[in-house]
N, C-alpha and C. Protein backbone atom coordinates (compact mmCIF):
# COMPACT_ATOMS: atom_id res chain seq x y z
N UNK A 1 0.85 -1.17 0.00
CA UNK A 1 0.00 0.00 0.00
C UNK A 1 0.90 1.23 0.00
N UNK A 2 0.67 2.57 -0.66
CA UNK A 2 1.41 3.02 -1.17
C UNK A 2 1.39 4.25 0.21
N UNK A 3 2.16 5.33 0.42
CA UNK A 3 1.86 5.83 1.17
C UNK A 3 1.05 7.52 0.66
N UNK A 4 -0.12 7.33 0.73
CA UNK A 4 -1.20 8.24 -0.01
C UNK A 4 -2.68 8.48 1.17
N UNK A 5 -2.72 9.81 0.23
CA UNK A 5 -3.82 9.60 1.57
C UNK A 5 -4.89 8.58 1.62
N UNK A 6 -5.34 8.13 1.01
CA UNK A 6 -6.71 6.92 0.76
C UNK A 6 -5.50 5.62 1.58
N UNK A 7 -4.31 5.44 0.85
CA UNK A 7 -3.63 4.13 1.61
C UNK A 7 -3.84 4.39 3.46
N UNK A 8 -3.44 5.81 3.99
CA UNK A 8 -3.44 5.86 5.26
C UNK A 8 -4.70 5.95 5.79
N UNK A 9 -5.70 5.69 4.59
CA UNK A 9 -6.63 6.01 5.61
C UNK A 9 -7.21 4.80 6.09
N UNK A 10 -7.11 4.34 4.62
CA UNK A 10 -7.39 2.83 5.16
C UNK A 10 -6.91 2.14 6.44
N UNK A 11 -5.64 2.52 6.18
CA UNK A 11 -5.15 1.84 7.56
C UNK A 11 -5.53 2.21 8.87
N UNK A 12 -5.62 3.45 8.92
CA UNK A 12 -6.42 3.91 9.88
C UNK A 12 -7.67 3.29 10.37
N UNK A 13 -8.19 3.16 8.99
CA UNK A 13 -9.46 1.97 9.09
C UNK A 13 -9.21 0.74 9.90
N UNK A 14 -8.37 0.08 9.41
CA UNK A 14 -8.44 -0.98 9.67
C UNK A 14 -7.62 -1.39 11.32
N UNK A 15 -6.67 -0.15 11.46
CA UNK A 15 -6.37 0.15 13.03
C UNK A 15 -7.20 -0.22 13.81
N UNK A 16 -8.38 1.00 13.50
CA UNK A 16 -9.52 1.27 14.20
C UNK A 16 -10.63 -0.38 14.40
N UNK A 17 -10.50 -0.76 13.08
CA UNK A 17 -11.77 -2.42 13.63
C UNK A 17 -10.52 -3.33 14.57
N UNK A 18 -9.43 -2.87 14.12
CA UNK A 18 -8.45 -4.33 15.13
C UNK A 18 -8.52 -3.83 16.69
N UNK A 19 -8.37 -2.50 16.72
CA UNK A 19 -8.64 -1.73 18.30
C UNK A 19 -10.02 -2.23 18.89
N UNK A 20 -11.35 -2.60 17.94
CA UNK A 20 -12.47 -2.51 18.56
C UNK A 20 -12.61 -4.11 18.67
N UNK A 21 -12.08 -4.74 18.24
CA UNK A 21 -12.05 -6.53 17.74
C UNK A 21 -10.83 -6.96 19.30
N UNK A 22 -9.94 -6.06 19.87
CA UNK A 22 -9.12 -6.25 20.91
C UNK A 22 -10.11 -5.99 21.86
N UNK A 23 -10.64 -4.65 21.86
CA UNK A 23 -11.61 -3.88 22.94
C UNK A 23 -12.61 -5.24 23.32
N UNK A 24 -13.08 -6.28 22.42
CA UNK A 24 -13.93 -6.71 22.84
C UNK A 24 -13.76 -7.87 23.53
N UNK A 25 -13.09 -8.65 22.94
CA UNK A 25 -11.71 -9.81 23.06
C UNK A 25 -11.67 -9.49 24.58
N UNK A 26 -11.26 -8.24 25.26
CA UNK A 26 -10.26 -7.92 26.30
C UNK A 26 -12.42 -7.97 27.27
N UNK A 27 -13.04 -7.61 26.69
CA UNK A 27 -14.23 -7.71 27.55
C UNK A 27 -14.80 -8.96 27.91
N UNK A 28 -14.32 -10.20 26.96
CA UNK A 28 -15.07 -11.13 26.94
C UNK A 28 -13.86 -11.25 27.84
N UNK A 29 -12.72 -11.33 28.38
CA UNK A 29 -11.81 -12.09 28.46
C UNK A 29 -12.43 -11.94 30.37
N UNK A 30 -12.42 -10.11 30.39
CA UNK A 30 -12.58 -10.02 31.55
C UNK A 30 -14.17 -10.27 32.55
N UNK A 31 -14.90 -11.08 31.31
CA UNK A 31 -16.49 -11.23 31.43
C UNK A 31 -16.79 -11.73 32.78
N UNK A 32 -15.79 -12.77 33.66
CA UNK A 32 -16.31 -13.20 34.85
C UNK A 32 -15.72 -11.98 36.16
N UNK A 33 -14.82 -11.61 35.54
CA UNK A 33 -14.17 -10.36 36.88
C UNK A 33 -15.39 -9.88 37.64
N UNK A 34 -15.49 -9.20 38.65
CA UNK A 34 -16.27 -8.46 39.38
C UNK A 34 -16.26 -6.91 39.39
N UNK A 35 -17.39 -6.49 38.77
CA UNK A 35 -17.29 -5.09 38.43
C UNK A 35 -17.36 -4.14 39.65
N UNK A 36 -16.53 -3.01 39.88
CA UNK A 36 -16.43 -2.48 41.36
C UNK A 36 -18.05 -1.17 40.90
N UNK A 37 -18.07 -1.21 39.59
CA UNK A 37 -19.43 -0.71 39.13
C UNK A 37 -20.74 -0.59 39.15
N UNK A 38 -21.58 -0.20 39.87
CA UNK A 38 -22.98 -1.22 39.72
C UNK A 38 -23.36 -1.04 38.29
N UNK A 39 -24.07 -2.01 37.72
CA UNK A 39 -24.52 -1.34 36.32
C UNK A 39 -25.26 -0.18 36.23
N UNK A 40 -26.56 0.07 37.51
CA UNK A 40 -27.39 0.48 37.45
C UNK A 40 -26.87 2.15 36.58
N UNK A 41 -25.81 2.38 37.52
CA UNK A 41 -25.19 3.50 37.57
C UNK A 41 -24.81 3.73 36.02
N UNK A 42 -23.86 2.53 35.49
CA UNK A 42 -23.74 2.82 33.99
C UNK A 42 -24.99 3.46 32.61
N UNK A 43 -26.03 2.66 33.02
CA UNK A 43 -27.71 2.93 32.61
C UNK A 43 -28.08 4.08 32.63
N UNK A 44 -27.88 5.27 33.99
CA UNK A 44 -27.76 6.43 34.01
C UNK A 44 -26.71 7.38 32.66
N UNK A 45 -25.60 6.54 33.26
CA UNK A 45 -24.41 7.34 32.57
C UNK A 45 -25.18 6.95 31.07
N UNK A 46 -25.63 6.38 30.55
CA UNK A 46 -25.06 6.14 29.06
C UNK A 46 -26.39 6.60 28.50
N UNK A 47 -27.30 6.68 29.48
CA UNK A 47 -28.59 7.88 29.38
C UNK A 47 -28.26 9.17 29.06
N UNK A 48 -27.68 9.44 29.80
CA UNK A 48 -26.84 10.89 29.63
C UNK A 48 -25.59 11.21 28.44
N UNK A 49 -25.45 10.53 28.10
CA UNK A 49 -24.45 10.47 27.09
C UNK A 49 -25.19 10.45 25.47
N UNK A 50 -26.59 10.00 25.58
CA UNK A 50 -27.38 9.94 24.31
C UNK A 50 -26.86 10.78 23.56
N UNK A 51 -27.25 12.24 23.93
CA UNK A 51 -27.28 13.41 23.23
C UNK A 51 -26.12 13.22 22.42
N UNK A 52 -24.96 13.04 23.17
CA UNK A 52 -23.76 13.60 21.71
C UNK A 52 -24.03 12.50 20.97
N UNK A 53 -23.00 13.29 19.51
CA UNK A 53 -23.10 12.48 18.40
C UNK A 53 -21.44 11.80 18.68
N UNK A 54 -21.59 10.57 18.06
CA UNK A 54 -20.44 9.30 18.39
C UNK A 54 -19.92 9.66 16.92
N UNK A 55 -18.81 9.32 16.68
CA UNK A 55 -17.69 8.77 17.96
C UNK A 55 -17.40 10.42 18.19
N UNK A 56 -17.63 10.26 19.47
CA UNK A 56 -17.27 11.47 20.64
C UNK A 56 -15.70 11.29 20.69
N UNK A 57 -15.11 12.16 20.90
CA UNK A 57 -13.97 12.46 21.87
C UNK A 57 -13.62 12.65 22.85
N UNK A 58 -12.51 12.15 24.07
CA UNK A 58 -12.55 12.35 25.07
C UNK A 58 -12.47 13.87 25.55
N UNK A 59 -12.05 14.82 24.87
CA UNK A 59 -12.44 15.87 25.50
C UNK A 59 -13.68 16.36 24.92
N UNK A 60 -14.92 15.73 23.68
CA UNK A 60 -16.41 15.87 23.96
C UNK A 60 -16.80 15.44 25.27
N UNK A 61 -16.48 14.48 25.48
CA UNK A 61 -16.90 13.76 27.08
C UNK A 61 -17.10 14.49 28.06
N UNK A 62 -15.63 15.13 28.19
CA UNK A 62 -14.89 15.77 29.49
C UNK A 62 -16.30 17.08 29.65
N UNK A 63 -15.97 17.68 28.11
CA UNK A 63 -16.48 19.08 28.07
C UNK A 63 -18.33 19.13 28.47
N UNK A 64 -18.72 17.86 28.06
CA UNK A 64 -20.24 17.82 28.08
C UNK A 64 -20.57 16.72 29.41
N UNK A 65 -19.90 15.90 29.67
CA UNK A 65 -20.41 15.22 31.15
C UNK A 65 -19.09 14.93 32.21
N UNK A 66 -18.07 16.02 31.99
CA UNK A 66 -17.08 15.72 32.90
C UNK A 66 -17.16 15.53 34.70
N UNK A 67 -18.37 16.39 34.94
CA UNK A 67 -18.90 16.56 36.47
C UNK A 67 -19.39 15.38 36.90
N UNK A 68 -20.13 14.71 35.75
CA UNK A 68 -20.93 12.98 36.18
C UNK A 68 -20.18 12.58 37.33
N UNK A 69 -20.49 12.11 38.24
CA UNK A 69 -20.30 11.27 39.32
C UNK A 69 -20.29 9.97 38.96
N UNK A 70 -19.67 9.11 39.10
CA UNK A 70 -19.54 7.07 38.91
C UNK A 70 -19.24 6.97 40.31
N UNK A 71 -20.19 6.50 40.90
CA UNK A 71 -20.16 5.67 42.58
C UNK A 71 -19.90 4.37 42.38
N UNK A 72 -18.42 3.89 43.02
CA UNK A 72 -18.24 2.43 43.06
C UNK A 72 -17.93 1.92 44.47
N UNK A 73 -17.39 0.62 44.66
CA UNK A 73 -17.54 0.14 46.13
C UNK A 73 -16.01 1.03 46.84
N UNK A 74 -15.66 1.50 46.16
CA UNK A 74 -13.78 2.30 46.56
C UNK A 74 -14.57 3.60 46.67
N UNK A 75 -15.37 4.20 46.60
CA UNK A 75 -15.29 5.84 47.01
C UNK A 75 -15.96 6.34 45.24
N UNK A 76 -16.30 7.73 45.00
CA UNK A 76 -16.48 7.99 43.65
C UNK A 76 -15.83 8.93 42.75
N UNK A 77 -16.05 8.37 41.72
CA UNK A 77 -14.99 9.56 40.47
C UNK A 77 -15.75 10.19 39.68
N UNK A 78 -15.33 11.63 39.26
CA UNK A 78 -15.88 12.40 38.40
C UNK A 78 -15.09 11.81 36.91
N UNK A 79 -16.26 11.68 35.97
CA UNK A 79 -15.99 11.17 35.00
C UNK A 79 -14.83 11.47 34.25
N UNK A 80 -14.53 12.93 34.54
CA UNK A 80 -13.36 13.56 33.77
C UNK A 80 -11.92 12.82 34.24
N UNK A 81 -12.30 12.37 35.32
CA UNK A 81 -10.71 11.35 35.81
C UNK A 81 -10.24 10.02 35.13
N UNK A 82 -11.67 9.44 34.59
CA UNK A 82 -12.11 8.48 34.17
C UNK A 82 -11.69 8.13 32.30
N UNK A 83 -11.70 9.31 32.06
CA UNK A 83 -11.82 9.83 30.56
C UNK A 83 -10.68 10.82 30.24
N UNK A 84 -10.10 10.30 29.16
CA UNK A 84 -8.53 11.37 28.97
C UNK A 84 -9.27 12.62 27.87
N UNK A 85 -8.84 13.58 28.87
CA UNK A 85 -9.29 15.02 28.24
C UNK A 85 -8.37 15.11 26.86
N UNK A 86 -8.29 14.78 25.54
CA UNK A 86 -8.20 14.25 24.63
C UNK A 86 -8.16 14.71 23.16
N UNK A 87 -7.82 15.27 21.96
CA UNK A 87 -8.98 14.65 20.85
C UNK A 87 -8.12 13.13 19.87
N UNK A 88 -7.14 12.82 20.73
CA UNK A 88 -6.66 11.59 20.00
C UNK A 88 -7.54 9.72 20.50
N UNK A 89 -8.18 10.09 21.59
CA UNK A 89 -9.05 9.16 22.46
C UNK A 89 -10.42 9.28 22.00
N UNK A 90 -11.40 8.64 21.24
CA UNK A 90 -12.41 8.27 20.49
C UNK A 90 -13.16 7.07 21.08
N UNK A 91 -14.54 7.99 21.38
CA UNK A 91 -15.50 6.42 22.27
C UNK A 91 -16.48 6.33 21.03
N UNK A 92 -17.19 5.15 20.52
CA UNK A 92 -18.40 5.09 19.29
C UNK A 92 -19.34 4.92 19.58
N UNK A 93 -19.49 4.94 21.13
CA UNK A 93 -21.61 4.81 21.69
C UNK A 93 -20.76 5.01 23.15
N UNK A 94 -22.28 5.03 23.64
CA UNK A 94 -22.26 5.15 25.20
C UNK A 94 -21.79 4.22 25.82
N UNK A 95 -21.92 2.64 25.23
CA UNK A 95 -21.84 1.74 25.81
C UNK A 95 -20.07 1.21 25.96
N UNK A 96 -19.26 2.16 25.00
CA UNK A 96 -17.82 1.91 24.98
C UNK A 96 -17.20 2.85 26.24
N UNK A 97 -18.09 4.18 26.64
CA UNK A 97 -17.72 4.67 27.49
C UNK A 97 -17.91 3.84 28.78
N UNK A 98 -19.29 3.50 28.65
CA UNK A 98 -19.32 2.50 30.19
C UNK A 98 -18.35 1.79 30.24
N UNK A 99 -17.79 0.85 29.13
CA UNK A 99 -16.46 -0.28 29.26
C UNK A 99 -15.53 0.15 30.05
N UNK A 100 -15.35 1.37 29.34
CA UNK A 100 -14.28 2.35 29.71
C UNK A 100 -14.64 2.43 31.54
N UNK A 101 -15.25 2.58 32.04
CA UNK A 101 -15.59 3.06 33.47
C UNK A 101 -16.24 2.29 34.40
N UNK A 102 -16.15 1.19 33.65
CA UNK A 102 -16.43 -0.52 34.81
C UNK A 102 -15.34 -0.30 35.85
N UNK A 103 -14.17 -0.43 35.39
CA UNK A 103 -12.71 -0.26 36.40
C UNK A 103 -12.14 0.77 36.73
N UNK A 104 -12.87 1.79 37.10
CA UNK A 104 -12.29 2.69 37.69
C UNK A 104 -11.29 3.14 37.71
N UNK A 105 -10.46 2.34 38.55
CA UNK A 105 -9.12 2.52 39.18
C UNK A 105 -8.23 2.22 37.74
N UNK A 106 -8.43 1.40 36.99
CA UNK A 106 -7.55 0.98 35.76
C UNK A 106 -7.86 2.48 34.84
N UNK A 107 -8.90 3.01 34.83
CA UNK A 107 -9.69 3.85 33.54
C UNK A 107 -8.64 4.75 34.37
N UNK A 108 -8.90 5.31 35.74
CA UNK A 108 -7.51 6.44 36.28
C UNK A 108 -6.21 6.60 36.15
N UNK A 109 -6.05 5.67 36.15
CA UNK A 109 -4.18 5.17 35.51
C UNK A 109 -4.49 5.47 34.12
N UNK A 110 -4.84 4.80 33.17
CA UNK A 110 -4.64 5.32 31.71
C UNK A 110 -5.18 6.71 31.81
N UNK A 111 -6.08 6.99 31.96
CA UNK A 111 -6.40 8.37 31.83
C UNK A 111 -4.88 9.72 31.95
N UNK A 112 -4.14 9.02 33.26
CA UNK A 112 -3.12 9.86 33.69
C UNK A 112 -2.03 9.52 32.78
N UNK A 113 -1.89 8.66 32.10
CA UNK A 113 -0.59 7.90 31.23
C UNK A 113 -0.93 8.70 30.17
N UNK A 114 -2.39 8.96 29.47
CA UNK A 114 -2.74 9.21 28.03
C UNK A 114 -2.40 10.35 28.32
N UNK A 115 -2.82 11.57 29.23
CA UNK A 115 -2.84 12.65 29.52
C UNK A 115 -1.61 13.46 29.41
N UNK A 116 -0.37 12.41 30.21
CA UNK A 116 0.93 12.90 30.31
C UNK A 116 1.59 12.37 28.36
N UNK A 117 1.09 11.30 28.31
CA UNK A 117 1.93 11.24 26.92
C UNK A 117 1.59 11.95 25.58
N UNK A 118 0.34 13.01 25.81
CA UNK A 118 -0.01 14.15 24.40
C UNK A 118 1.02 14.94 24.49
N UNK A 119 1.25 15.28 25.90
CA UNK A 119 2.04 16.63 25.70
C UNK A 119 3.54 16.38 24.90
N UNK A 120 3.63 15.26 24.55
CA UNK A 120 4.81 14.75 23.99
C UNK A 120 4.67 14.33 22.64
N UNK A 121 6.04 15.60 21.88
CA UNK A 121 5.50 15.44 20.39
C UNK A 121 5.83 14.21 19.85
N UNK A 122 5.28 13.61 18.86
CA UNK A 122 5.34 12.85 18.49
C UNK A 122 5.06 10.92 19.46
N UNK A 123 5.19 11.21 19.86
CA UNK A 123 5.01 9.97 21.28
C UNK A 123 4.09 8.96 20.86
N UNK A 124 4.24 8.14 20.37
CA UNK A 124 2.62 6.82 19.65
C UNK A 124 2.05 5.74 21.68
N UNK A 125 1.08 5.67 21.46
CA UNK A 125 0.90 5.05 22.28
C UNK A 125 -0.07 4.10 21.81
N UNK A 126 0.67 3.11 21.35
CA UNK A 126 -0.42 2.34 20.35
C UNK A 126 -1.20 1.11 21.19
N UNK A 127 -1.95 0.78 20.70
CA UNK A 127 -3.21 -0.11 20.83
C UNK A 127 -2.90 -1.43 21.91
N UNK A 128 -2.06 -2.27 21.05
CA UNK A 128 -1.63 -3.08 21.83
C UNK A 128 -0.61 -2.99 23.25
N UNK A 129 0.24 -1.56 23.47
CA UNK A 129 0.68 -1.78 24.38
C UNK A 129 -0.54 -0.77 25.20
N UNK A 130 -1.47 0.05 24.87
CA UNK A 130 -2.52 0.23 25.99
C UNK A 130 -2.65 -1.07 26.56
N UNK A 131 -3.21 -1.89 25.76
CA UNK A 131 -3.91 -3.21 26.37
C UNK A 131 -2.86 -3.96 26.83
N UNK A 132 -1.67 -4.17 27.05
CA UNK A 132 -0.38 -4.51 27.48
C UNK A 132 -0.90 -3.78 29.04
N UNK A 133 -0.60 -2.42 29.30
CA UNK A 133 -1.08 -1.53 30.87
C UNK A 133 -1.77 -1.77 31.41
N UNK A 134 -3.21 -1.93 30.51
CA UNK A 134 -4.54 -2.41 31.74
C UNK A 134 -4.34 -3.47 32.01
N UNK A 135 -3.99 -4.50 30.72
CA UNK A 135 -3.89 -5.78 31.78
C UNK A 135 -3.02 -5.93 32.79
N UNK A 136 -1.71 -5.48 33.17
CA UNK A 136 -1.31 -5.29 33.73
C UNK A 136 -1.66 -4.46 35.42
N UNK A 137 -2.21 -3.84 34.87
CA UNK A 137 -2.97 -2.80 35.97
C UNK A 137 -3.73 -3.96 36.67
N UNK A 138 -5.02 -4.37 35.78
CA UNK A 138 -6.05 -5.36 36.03
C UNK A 138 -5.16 -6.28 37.31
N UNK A 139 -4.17 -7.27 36.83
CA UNK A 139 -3.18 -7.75 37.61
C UNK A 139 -2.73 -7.56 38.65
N UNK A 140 -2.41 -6.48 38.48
CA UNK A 140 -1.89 -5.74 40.03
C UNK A 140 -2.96 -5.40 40.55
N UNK A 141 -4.02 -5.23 40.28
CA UNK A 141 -5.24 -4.73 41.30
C UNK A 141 -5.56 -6.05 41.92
N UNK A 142 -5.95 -7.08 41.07
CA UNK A 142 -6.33 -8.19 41.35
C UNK A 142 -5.45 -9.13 42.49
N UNK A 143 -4.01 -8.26 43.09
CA UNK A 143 -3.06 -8.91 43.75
C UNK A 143 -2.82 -8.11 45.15
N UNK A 144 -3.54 -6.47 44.50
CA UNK A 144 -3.36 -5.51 45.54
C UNK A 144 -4.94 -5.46 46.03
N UNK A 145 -5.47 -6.06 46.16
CA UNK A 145 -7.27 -5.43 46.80
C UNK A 145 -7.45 -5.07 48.49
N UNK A 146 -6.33 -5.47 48.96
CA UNK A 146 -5.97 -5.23 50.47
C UNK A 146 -5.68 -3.79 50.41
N UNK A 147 -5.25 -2.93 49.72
CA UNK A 147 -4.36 -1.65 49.61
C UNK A 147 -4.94 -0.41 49.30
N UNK A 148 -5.80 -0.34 48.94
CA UNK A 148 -6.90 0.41 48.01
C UNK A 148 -5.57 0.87 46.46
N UNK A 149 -5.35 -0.08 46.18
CA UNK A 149 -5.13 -0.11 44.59
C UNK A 149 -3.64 0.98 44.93
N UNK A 150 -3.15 0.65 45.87
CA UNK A 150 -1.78 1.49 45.80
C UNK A 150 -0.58 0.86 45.15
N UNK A 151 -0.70 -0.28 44.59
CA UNK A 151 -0.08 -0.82 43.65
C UNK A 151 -0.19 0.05 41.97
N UNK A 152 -1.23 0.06 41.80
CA UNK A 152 -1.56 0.39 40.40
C UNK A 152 -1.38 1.72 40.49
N UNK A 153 -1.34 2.95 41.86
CA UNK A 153 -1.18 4.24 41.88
C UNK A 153 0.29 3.97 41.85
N UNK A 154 1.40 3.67 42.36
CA UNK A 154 2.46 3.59 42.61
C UNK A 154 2.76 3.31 40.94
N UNK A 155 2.48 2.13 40.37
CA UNK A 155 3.20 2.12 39.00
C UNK A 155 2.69 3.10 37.71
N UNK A 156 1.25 3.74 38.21
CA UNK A 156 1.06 4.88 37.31
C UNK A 156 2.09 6.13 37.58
N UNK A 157 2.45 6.06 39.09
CA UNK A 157 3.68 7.41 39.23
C UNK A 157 4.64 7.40 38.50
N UNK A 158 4.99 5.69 38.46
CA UNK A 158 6.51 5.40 37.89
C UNK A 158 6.63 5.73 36.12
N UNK A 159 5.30 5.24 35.69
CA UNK A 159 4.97 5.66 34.13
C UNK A 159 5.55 6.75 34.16
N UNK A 160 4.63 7.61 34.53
CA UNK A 160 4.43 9.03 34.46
C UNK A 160 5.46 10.05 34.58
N UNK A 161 6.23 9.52 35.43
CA UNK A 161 7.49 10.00 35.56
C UNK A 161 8.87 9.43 34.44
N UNK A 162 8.12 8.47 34.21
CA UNK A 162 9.19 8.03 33.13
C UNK A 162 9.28 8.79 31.50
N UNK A 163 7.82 9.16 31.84
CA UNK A 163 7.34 9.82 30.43
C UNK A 163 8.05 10.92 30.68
N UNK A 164 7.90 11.89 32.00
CA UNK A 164 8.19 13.16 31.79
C UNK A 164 10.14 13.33 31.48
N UNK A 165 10.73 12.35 32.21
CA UNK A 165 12.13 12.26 32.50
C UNK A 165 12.72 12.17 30.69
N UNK A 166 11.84 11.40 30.44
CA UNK A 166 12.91 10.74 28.93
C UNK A 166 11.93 10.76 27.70
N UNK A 167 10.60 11.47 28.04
CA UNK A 167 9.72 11.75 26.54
C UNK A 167 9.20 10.61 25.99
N UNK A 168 9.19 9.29 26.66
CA UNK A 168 8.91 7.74 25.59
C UNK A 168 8.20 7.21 26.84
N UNK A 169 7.44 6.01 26.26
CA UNK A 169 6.90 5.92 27.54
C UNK A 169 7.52 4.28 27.68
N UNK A 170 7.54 3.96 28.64
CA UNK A 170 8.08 2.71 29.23
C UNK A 170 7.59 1.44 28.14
N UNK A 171 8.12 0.36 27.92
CA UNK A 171 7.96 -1.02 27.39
C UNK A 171 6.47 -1.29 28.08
N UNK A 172 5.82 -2.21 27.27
CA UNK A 172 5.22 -3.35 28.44
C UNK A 172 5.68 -4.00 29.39
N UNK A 173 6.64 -4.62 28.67
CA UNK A 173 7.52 -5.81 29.21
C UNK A 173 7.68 -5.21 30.90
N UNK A 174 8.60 -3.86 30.36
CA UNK A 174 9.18 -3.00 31.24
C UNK A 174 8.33 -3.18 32.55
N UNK A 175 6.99 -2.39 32.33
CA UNK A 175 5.76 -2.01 33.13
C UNK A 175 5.26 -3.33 33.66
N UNK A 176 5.64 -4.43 33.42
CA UNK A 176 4.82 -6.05 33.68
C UNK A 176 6.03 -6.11 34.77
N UNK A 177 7.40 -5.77 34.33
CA UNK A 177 8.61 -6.16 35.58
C UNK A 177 8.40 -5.55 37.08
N UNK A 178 8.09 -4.08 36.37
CA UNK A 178 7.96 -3.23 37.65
C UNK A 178 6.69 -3.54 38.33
N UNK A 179 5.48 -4.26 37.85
CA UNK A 179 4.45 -4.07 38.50
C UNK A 179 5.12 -5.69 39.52
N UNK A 180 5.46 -6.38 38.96
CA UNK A 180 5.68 -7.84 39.19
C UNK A 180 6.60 -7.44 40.48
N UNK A 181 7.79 -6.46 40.48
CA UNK A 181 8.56 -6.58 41.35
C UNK A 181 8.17 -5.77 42.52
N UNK A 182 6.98 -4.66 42.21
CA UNK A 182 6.23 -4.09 43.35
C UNK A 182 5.48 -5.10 44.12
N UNK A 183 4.87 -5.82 43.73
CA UNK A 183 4.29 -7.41 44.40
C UNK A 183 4.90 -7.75 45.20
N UNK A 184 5.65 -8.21 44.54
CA UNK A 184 6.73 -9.40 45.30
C UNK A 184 7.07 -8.14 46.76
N UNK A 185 8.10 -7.16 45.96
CA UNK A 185 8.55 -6.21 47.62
C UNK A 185 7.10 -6.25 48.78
N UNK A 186 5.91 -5.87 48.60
CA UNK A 186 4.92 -6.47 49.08
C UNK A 186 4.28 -7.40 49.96
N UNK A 187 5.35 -8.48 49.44
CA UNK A 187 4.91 -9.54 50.22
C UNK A 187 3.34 -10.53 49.39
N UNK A 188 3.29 -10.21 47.73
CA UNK A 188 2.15 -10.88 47.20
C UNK A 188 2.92 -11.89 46.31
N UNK A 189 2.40 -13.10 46.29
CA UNK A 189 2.80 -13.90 45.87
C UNK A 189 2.40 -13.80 44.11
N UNK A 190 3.65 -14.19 43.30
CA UNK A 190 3.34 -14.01 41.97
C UNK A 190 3.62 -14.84 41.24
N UNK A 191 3.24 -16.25 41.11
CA UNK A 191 3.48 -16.91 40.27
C UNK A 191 4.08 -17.20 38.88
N UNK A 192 4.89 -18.14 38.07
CA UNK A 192 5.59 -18.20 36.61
C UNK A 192 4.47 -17.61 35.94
N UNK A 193 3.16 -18.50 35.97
CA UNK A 193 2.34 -18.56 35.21
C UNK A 193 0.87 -17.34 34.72
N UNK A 194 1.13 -16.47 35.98
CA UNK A 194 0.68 -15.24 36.04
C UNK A 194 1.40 -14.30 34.76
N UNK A 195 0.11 -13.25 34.58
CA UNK A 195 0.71 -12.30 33.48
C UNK A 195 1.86 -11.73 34.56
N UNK A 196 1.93 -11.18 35.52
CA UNK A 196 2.76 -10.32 36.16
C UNK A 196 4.28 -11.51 36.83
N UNK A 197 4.06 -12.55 36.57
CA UNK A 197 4.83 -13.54 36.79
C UNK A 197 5.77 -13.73 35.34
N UNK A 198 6.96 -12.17 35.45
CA UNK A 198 7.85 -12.20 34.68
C UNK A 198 9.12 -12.27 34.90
């Protein structure tokens, strides 16, 4: 494919169905987890979200329901924490935003990763290593639930700071070591066979 605009766009295209074909993959995957969400609450949210026209942007979001409240069993977040104030972050219905805001605590960490890595020119933060972080995140929450998620705050600092120090943002790999070796210092047991068991 040649490099033209119709070739890039395509690809863009086709970015975009492999991002939503992962997005879903990663929902079915996490289908038995326990949502810290009630739905009821999502039903509201995605009531309220009718009005805009999709695919919204995260700073449409921010700008038109950033105040929303999401009450979960940890305390509650204003949606704008939830949602990276944005226009490179693209939701296509209400119901991708709810995805987005089942996990809270995971949606806060990326939110703060996406946030810190615009301001950086050129910087890709592509698809697969998002989904590389949450699962990761997911992981460490799932190891930290004693802590109120000071695992997953602790390795969003370390991102974040990594971004600002050196402009790139950390490996997966990288981010799977450090979450793995925050565990362990911990005192949580982490198995070979675990994602964080690297």
């Amino acid at each position: 494919m040649g490099d033209t605009k119709s070739g890039r766009d395509e690809q863009a295209d086709d970015e975009e169905q492999r991002q939503r074909e992962r997005e879903l993959a990663e929902a079915l995957d996490r289908g038995n987890e326990p949502e810290p969400v009630d739905p009821g609450t999502l039903v509201d949210l995605e009531a309220g979200l009718d009005d805009l026209e999709y695919p919204a942007t995260g700073t449409d979001l921010v700008a038109a329901v950033g105040e929303y409240e999401v009450p979960t069993s940890d305390g509650t977040y204003a949606l704008a924490d939830l949602i990276p104030d944005t226009e490179a972050e693209t939701f296509d219905s209400p119901a991708a935003v709810s995805v987005r805001v089942k996990r809270p605590t995971v949606a806060a960490a990326m939110t703060r990763i996406i946030e810190a890595s615009r301001d950086v020119s050129g910087l890709e933060f592509g698809a697969s290593q998002r989904a590389a972080y949450e699962k990761t995140f997911r992981a460490l929450r799932a190891v930290d639930t004693l802590d109120d998620d000071e695992g997953v705050v602790a390795i969003t600092d370390w991102i974040v700071d990594r971004i600002e120090a050196t402009d790139d943002l950390p490996g997966s790999r990288a981010v799977r070591r450090r979450a793995a070796k925050y565990a362990r210092a911990n005192d949580y047991s982490v198995s070979a066979d675990e994602w964080l068991g690297i």
